[in-house]
PDB file of N, CA and C in Angstrom:
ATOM      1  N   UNK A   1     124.965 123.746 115.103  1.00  0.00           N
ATOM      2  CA  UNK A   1     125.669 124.992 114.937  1.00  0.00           C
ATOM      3  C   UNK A   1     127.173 124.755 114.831  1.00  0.00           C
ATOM      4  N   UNK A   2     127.241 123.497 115.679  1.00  0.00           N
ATOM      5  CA  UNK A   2     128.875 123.926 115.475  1.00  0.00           C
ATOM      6  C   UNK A   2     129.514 123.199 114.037  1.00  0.00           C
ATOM      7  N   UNK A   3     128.855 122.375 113.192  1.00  0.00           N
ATOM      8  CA  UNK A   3     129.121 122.241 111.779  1.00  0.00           C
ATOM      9  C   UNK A   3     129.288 123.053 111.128  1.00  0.00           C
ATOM     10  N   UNK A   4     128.266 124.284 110.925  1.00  0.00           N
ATOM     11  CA  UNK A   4     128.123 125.070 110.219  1.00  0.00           C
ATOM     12  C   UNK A   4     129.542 126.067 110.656  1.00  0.00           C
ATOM     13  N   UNK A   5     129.705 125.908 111.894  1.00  0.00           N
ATOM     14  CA  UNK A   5     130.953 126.963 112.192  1.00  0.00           C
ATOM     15  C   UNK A   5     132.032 126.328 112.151  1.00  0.00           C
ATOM     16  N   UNK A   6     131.888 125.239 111.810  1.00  0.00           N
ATOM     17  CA  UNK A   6     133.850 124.528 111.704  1.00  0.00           C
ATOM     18  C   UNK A   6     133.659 124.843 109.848  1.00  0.00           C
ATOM     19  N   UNK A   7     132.422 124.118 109.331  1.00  0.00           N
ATOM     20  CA  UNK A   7     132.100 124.815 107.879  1.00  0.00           C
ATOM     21  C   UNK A   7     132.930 126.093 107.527  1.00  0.00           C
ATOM     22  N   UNK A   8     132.686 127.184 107.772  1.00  0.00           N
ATOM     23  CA  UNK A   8     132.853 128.573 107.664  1.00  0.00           C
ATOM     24  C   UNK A   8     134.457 128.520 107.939  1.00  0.00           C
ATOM     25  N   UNK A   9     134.947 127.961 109.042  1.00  0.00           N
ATOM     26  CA  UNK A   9     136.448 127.881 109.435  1.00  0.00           C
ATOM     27  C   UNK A   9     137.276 127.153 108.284  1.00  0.00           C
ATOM     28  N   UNK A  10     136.817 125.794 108.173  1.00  0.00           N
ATOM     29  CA  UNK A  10     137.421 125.905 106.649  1.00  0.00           C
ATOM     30  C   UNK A  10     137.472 126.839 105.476  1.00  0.00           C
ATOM     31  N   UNK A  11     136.165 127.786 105.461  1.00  0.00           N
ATOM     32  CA  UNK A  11     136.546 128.277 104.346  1.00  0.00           C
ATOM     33  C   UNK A  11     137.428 129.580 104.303  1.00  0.00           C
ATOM     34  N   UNK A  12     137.433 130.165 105.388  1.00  0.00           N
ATOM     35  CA  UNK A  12     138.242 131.324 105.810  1.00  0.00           C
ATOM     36  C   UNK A  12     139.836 131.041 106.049  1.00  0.00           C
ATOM     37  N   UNK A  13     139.661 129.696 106.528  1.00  0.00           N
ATOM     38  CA  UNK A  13     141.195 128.683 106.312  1.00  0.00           C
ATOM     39  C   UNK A  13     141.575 128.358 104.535  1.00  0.00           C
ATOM     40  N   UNK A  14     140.436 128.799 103.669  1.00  0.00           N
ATOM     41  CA  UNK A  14     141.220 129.050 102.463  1.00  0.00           C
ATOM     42  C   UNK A  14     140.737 127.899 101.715  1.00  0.00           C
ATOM     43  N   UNK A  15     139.721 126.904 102.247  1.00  0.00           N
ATOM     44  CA  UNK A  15     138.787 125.536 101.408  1.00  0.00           C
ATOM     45  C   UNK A  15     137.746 125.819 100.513  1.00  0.00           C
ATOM     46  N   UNK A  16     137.790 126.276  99.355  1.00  0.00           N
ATOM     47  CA  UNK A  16     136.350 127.035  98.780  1.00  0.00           C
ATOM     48  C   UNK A  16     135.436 126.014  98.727  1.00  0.00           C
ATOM     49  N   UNK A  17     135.381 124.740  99.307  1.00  0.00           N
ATOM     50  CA  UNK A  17     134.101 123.450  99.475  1.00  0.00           C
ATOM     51  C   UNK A  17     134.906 122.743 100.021  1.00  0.00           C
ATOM     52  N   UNK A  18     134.548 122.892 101.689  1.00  0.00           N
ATOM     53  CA  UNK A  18     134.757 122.123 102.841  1.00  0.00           C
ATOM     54  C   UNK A  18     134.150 120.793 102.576  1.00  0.00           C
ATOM     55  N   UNK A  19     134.598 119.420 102.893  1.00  0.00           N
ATOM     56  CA  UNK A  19     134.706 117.767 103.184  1.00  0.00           C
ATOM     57  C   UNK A  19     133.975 117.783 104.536  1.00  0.00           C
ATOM     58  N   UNK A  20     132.856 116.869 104.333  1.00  0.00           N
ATOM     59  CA  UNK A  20     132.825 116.081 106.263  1.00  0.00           C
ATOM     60  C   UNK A  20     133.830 116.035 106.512  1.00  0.00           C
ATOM     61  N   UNK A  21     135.139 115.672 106.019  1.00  0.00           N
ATOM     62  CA  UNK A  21     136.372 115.187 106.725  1.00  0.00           C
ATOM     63  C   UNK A  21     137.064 116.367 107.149  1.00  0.00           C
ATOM     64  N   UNK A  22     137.123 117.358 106.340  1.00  0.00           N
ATOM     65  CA  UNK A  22     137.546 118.918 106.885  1.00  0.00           C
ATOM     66  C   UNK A  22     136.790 119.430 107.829  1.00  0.00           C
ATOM     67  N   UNK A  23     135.461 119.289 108.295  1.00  0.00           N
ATOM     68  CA  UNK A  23     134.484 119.584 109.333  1.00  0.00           C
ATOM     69  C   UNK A  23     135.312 118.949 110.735  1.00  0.00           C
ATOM     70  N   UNK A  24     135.422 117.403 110.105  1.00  0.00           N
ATOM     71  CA  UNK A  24     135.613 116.688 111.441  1.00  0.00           C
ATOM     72  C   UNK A  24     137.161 116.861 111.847  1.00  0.00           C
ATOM     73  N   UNK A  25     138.395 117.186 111.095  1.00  0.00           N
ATOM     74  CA  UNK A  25     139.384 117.827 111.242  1.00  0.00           C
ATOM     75  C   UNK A  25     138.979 118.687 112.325  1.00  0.00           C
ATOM     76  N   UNK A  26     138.212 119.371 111.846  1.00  0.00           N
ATOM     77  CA  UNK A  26     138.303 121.018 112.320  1.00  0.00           C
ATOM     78  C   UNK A  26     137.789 121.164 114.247  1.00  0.00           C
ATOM     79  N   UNK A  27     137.189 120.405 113.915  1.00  0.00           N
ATOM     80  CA  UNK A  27     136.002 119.242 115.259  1.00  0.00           C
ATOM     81  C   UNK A  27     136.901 118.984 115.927  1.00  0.00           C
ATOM     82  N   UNK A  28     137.633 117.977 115.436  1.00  0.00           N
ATOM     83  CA  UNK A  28     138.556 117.155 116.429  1.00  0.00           C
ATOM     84  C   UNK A  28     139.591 117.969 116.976  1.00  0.00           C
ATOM     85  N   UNK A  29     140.244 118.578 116.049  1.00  0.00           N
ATOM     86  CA  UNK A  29     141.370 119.244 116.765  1.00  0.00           C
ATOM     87  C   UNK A  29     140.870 120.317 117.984  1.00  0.00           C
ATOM     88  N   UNK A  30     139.645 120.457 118.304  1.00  0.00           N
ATOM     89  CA  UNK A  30     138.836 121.422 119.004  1.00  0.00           C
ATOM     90  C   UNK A  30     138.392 120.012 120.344  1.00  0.00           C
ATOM     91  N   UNK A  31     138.732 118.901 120.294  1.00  0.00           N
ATOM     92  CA  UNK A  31     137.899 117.416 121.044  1.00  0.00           C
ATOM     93  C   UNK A  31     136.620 117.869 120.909  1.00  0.00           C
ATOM     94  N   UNK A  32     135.621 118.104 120.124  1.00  0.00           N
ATOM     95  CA  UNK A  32     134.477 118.324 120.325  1.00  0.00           C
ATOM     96  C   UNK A  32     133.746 117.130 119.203  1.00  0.00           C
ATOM     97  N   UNK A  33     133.151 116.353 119.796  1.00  0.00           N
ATOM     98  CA  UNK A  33     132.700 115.198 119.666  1.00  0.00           C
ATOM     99  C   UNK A  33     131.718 115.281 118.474  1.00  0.00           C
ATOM    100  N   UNK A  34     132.453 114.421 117.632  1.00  0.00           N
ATOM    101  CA  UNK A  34     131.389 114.669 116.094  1.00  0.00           C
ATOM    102  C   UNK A  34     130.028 113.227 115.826  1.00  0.00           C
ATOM    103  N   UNK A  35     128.924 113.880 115.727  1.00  0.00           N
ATOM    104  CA  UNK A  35     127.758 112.738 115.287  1.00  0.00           C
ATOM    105  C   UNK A  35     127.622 112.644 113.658  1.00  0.00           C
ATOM    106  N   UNK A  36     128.104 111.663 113.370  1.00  0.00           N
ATOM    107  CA  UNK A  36     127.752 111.385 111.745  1.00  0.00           C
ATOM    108  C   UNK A  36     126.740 111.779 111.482  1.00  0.00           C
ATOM    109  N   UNK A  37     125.561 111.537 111.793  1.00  0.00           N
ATOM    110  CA  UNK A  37     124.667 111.400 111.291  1.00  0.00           C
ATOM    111  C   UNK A  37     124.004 112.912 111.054  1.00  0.00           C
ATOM    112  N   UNK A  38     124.489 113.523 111.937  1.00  0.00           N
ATOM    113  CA  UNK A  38     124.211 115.035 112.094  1.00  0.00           C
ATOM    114  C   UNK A  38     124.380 115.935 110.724  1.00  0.00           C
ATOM    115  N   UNK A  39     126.548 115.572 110.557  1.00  0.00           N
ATOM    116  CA  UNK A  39     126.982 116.297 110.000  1.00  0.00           C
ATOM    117  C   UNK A  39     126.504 115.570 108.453  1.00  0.00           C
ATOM    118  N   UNK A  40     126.350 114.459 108.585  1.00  0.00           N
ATOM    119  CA  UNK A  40     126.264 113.978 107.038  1.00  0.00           C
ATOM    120  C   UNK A  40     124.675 114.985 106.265  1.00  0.00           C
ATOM    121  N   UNK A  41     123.459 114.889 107.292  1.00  0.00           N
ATOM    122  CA  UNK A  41     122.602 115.483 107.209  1.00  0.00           C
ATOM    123  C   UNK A  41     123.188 116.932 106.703  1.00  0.00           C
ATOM    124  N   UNK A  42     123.726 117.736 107.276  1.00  0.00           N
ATOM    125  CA  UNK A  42     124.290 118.871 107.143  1.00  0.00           C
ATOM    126  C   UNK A  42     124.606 119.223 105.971  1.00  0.00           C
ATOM    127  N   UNK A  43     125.406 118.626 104.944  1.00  0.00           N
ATOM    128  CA  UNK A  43     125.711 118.568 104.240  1.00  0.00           C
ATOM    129  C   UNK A  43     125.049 117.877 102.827  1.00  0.00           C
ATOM    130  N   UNK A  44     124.082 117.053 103.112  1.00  0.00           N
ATOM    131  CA  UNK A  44     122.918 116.703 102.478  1.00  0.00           C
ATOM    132  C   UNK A  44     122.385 117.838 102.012  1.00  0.00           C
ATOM    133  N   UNK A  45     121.471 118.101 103.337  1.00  0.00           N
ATOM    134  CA  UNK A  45     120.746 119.769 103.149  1.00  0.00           C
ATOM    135  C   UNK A  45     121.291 121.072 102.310  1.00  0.00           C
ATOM    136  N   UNK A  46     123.006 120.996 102.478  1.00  0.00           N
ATOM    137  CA  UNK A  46     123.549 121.726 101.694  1.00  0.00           C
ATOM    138  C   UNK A  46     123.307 121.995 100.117  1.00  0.00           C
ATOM    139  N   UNK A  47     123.544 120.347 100.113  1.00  0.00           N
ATOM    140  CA  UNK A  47     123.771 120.111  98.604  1.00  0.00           C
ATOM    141  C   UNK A  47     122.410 120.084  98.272  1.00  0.00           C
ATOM    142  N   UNK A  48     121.276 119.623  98.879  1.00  0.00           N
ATOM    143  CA  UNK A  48     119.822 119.450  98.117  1.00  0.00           C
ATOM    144  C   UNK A  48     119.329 120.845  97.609  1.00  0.00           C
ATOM    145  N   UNK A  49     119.976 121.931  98.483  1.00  0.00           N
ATOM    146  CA  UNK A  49     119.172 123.302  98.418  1.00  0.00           C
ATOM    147  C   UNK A  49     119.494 123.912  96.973  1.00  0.00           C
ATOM    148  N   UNK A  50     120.385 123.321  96.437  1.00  0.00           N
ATOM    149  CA  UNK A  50     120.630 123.651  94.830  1.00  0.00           C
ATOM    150  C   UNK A  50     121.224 124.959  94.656  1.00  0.00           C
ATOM    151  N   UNK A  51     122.212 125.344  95.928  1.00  0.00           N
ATOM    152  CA  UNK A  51     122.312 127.050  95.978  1.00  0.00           C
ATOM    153  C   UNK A  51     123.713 126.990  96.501  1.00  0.00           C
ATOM    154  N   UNK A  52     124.625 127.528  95.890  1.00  0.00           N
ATOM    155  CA  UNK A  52     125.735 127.644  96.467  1.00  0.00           C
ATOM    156  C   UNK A  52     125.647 128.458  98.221  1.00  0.00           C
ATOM    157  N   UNK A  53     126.654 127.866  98.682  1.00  0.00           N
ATOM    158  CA  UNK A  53     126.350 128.460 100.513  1.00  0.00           C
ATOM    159  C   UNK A  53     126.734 130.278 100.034  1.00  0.00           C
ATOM    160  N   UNK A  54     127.348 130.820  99.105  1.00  0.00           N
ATOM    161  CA  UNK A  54     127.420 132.300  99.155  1.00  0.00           C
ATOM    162  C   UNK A  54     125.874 132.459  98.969  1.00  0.00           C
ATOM    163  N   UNK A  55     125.211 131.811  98.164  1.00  0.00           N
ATOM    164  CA  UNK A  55     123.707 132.275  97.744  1.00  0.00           C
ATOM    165  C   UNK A  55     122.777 132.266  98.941  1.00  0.00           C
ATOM    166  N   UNK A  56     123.253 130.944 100.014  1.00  0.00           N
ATOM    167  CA  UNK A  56     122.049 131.283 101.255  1.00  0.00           C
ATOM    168  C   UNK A  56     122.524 132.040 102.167  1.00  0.00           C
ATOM    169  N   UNK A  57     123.634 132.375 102.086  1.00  0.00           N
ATOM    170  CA  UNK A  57     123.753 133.499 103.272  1.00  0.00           C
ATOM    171  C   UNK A  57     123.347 134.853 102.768  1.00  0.00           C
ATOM    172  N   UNK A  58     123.286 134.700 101.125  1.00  0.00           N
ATOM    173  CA  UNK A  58     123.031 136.343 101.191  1.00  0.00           C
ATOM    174  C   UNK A  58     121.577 136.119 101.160  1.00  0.00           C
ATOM    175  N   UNK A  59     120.676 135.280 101.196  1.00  0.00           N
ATOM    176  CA  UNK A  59     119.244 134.804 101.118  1.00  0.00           C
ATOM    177  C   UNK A  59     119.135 135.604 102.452  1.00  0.00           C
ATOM    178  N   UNK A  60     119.740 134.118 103.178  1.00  0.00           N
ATOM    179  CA  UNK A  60     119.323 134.375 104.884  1.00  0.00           C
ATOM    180  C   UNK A  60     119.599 136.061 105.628  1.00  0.00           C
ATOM    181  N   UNK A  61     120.741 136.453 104.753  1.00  0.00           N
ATOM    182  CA  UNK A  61     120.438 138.219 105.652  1.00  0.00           C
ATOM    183  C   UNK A  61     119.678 138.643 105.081  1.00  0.00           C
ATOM    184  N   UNK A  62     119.196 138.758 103.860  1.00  0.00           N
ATOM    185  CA  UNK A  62     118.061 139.478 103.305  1.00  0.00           C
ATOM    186  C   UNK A  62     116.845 139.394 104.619  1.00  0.00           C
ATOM    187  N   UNK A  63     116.466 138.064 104.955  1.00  0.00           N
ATOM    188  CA  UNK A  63     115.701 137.563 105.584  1.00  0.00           C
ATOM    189  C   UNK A  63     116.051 137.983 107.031  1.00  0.00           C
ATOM    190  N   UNK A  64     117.138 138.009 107.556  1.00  0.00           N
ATOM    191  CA  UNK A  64     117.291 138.426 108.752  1.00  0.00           C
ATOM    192  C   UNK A  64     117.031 140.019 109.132  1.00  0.00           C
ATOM    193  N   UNK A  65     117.664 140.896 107.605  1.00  0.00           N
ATOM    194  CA  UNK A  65     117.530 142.317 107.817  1.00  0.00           C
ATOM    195  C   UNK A  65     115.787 142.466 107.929  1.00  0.00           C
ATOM    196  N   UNK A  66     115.140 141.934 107.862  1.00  0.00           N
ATOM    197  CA  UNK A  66     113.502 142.197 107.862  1.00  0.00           C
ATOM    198  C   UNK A  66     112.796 142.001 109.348  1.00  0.00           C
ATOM    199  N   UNK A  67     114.114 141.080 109.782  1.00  0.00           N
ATOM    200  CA  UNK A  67     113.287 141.309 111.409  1.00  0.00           C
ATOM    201  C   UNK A  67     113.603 142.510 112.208  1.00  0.00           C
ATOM    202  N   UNK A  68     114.189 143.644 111.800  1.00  0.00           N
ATOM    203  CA  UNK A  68     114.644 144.516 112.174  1.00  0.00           C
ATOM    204  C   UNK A  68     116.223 144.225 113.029  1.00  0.00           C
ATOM    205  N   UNK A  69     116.066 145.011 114.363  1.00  0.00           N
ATOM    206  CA  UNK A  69     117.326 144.866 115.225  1.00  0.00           C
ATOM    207  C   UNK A  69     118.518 145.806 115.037  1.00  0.00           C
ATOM    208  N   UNK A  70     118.856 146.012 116.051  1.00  0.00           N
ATOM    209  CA  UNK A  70     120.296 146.993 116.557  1.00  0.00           C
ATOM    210  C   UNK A  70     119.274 147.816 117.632  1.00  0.00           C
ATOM    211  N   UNK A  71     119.577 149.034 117.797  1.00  0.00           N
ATOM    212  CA  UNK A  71     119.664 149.844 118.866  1.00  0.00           C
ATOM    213  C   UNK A  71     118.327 149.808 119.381  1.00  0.00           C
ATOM    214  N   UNK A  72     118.008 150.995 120.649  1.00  0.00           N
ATOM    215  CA  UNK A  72     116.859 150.950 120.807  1.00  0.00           C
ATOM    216  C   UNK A  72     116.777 152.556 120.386  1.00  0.00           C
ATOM    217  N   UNK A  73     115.270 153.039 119.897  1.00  0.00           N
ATOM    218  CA  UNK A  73     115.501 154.279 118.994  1.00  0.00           C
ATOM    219  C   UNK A  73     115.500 155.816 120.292  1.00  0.00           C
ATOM    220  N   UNK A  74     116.704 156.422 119.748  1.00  0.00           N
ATOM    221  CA  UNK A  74     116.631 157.343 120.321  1.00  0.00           C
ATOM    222  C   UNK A  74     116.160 158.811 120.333  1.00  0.00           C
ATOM    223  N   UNK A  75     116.014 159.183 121.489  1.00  0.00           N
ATOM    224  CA  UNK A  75     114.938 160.420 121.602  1.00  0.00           C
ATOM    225  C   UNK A  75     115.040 161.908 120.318  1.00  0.00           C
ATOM    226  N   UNK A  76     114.366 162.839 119.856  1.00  0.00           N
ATOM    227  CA  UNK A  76     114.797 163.409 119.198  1.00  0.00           C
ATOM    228  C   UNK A  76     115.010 164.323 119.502  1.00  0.00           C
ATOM    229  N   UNK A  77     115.882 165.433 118.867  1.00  0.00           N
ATOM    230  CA  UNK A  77     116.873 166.209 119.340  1.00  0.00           C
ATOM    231  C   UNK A  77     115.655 167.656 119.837  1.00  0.00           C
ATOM    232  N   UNK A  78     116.783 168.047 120.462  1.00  0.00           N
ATOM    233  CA  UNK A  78     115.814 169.441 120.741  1.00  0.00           C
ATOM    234  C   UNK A  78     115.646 170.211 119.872  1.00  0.00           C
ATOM    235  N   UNK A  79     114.412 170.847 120.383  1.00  0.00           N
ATOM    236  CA  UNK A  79     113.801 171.774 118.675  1.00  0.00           C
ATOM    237  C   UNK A  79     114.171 173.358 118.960  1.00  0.00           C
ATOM    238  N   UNK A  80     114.742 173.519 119.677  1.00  0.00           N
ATOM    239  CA  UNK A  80     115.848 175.012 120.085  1.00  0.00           C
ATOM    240  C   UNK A  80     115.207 175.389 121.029  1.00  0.00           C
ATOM    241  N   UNK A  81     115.587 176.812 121.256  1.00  0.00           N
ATOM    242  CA  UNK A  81     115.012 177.857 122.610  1.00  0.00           C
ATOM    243  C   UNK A  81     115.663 177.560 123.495  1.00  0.00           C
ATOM    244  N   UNK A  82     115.207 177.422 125.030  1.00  0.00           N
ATOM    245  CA  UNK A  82     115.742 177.548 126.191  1.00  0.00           C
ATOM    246  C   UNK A  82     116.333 176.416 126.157  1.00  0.00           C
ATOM    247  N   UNK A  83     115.570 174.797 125.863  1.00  0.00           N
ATOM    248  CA  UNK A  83     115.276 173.747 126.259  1.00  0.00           C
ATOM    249  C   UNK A  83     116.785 173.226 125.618  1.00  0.00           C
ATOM    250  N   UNK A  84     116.691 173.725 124.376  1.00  0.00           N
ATOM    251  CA  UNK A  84     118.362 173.046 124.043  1.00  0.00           C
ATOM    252  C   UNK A  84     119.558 173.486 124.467  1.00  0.00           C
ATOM    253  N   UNK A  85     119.656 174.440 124.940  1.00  0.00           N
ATOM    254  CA  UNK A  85     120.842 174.625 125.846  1.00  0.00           C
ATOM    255  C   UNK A  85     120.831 173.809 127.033  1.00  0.00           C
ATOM    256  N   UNK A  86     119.843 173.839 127.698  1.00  0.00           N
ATOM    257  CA  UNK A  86     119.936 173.281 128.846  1.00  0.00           C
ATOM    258  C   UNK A  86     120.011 171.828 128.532  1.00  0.00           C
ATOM    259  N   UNK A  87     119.327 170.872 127.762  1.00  0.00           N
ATOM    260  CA  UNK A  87     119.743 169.599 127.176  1.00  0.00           C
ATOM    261  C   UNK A  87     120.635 169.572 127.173  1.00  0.00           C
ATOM    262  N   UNK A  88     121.828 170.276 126.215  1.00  0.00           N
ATOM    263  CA  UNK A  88     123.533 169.956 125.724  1.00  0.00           C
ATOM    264  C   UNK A  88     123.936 169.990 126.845  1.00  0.00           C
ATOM    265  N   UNK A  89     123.973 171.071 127.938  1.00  0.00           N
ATOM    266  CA  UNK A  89     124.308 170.994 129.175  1.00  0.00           C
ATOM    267  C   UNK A  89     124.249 170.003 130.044  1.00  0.00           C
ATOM    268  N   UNK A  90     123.145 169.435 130.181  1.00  0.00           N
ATOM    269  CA  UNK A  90     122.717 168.379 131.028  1.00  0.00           C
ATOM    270  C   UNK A  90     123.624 167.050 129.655  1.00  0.00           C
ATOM    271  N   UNK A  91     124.047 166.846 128.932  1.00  0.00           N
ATOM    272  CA  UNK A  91     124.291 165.285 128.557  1.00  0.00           C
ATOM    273  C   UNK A  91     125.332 165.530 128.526  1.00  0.00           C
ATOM    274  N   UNK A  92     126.591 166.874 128.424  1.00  0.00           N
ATOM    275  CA  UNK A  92     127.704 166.968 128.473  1.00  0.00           C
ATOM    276  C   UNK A  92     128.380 166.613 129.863  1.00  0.00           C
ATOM    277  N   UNK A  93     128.896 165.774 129.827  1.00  0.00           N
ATOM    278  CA  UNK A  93     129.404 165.165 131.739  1.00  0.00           C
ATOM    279  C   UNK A  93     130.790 165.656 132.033  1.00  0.00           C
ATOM    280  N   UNK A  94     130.770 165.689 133.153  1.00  0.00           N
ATOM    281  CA  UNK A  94     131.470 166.685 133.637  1.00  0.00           C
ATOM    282  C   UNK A  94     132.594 165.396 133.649  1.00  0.00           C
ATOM    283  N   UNK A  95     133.893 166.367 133.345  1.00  0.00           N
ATOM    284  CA  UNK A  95     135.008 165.027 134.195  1.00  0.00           C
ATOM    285  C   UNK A  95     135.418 165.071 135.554  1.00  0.00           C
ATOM    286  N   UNK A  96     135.929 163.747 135.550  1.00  0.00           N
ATOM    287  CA  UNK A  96     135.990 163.441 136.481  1.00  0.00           C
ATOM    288  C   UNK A  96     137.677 163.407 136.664  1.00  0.00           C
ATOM    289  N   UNK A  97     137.730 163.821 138.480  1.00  0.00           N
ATOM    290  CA  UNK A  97     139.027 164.444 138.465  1.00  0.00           C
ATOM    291  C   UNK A  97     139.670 163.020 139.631  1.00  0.00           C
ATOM    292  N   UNK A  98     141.225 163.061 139.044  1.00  0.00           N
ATOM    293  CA  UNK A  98     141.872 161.661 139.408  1.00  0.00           C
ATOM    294  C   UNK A  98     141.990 161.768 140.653  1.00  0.00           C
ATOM    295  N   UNK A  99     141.698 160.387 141.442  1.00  0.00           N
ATOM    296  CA  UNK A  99     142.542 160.868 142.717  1.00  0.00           C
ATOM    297  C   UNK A  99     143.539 159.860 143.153  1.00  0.00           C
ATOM    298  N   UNK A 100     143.974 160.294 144.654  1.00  0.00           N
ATOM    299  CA  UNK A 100     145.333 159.822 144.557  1.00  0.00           C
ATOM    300  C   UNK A 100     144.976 157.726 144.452  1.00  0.00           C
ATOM    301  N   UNK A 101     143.867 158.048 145.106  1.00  0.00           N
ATOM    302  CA  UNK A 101     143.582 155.981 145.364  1.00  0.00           C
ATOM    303  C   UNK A 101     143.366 154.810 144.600  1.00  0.00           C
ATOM    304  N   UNK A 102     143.316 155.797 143.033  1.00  0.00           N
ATOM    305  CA  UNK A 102     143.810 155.634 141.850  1.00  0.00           C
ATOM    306  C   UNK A 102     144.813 154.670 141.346  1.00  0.00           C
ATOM    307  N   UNK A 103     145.860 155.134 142.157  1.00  0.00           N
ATOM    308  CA  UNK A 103     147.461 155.129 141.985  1.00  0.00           C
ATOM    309  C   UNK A 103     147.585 153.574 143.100  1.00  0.00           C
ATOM    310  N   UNK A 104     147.102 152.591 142.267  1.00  0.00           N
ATOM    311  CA  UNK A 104     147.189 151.115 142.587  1.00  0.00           C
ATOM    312  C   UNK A 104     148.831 150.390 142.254  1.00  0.00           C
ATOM    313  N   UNK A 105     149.321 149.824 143.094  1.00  0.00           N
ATOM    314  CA  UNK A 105     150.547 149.524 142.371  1.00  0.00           C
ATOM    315  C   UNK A 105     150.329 147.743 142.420  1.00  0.00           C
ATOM    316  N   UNK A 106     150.501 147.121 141.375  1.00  0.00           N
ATOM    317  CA  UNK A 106     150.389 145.456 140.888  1.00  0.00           C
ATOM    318  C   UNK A 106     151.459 145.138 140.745  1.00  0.00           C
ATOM    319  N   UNK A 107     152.721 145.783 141.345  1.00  0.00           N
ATOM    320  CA  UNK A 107     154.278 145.132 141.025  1.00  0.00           C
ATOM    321  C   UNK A 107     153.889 143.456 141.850  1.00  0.00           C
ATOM    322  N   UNK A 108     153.117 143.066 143.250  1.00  0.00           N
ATOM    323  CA  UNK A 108     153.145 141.684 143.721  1.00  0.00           C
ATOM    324  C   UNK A 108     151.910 141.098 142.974  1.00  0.00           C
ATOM    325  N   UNK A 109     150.803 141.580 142.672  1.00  0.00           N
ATOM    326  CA  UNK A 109     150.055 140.890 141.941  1.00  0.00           C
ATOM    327  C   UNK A 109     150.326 139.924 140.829  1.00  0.00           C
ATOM    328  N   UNK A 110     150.976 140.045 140.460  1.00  0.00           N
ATOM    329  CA  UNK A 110     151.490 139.347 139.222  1.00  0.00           C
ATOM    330  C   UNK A 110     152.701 138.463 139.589  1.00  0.00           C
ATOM    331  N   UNK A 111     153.405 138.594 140.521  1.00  0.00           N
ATOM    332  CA  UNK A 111     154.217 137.381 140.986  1.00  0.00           C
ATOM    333  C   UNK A 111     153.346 136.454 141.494  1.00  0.00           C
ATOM    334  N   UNK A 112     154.051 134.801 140.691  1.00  0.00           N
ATOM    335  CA  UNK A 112     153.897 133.713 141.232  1.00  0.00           C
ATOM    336  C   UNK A 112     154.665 132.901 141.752  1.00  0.00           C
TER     337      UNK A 112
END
């Protein structure tokens, strides 16, 4: 993972085809310890897939949007009469009123 994300950092750094050597730049200046053999693979795989990297990412969300994901689904609304007033009522929250213990003062907190 973290190839693929020093990858991406070059290119947002403005490299439209990041180098192992721009990877391991990107690596090093981070000390995060680079395996040849890893990244060379990495970049193998790149190039064998015959697809520019814009083409597999828009592959791979295609593919990702199918597993679904985001929220969990929420309830549906009230269907009127009594029940929806009293719903809006009940999810509208009341505020909440300041009090004085509130009133924290951090003027020594922050001296060192």
């Amino acid at each position: 993972m973290r190839y693929v994300a020093a990858f991406f950092l070059a290119r947002l750094g403005g490299i439209d085809s990041p180098t192992e050597d721009d990877v391991k730049k990107i690596l090093a200046s981070c000390d995060i310890e680079v395996d040849s053999e890893r990244l060379s693979k990495f970049f193998s795989d790149l190039k064998s897939s015959g697809k520019s990297v814009d083409d597999l990412m828009e592959e791979g969300a295609s593919r990702m949007s199918a597993l679904g994901g985001g929220g969990a689904a929420s309830g549906g609304a009230p269907s009127g009469g009594e029940g929806a007033t009293e719903a809006a009522a009940a999810a509208e929250p009341e505020p909440e009123e300041e009090s004085e213990e509130s009133d924290v003062e951090f003027g020594s907190f922050f001296d060192f």
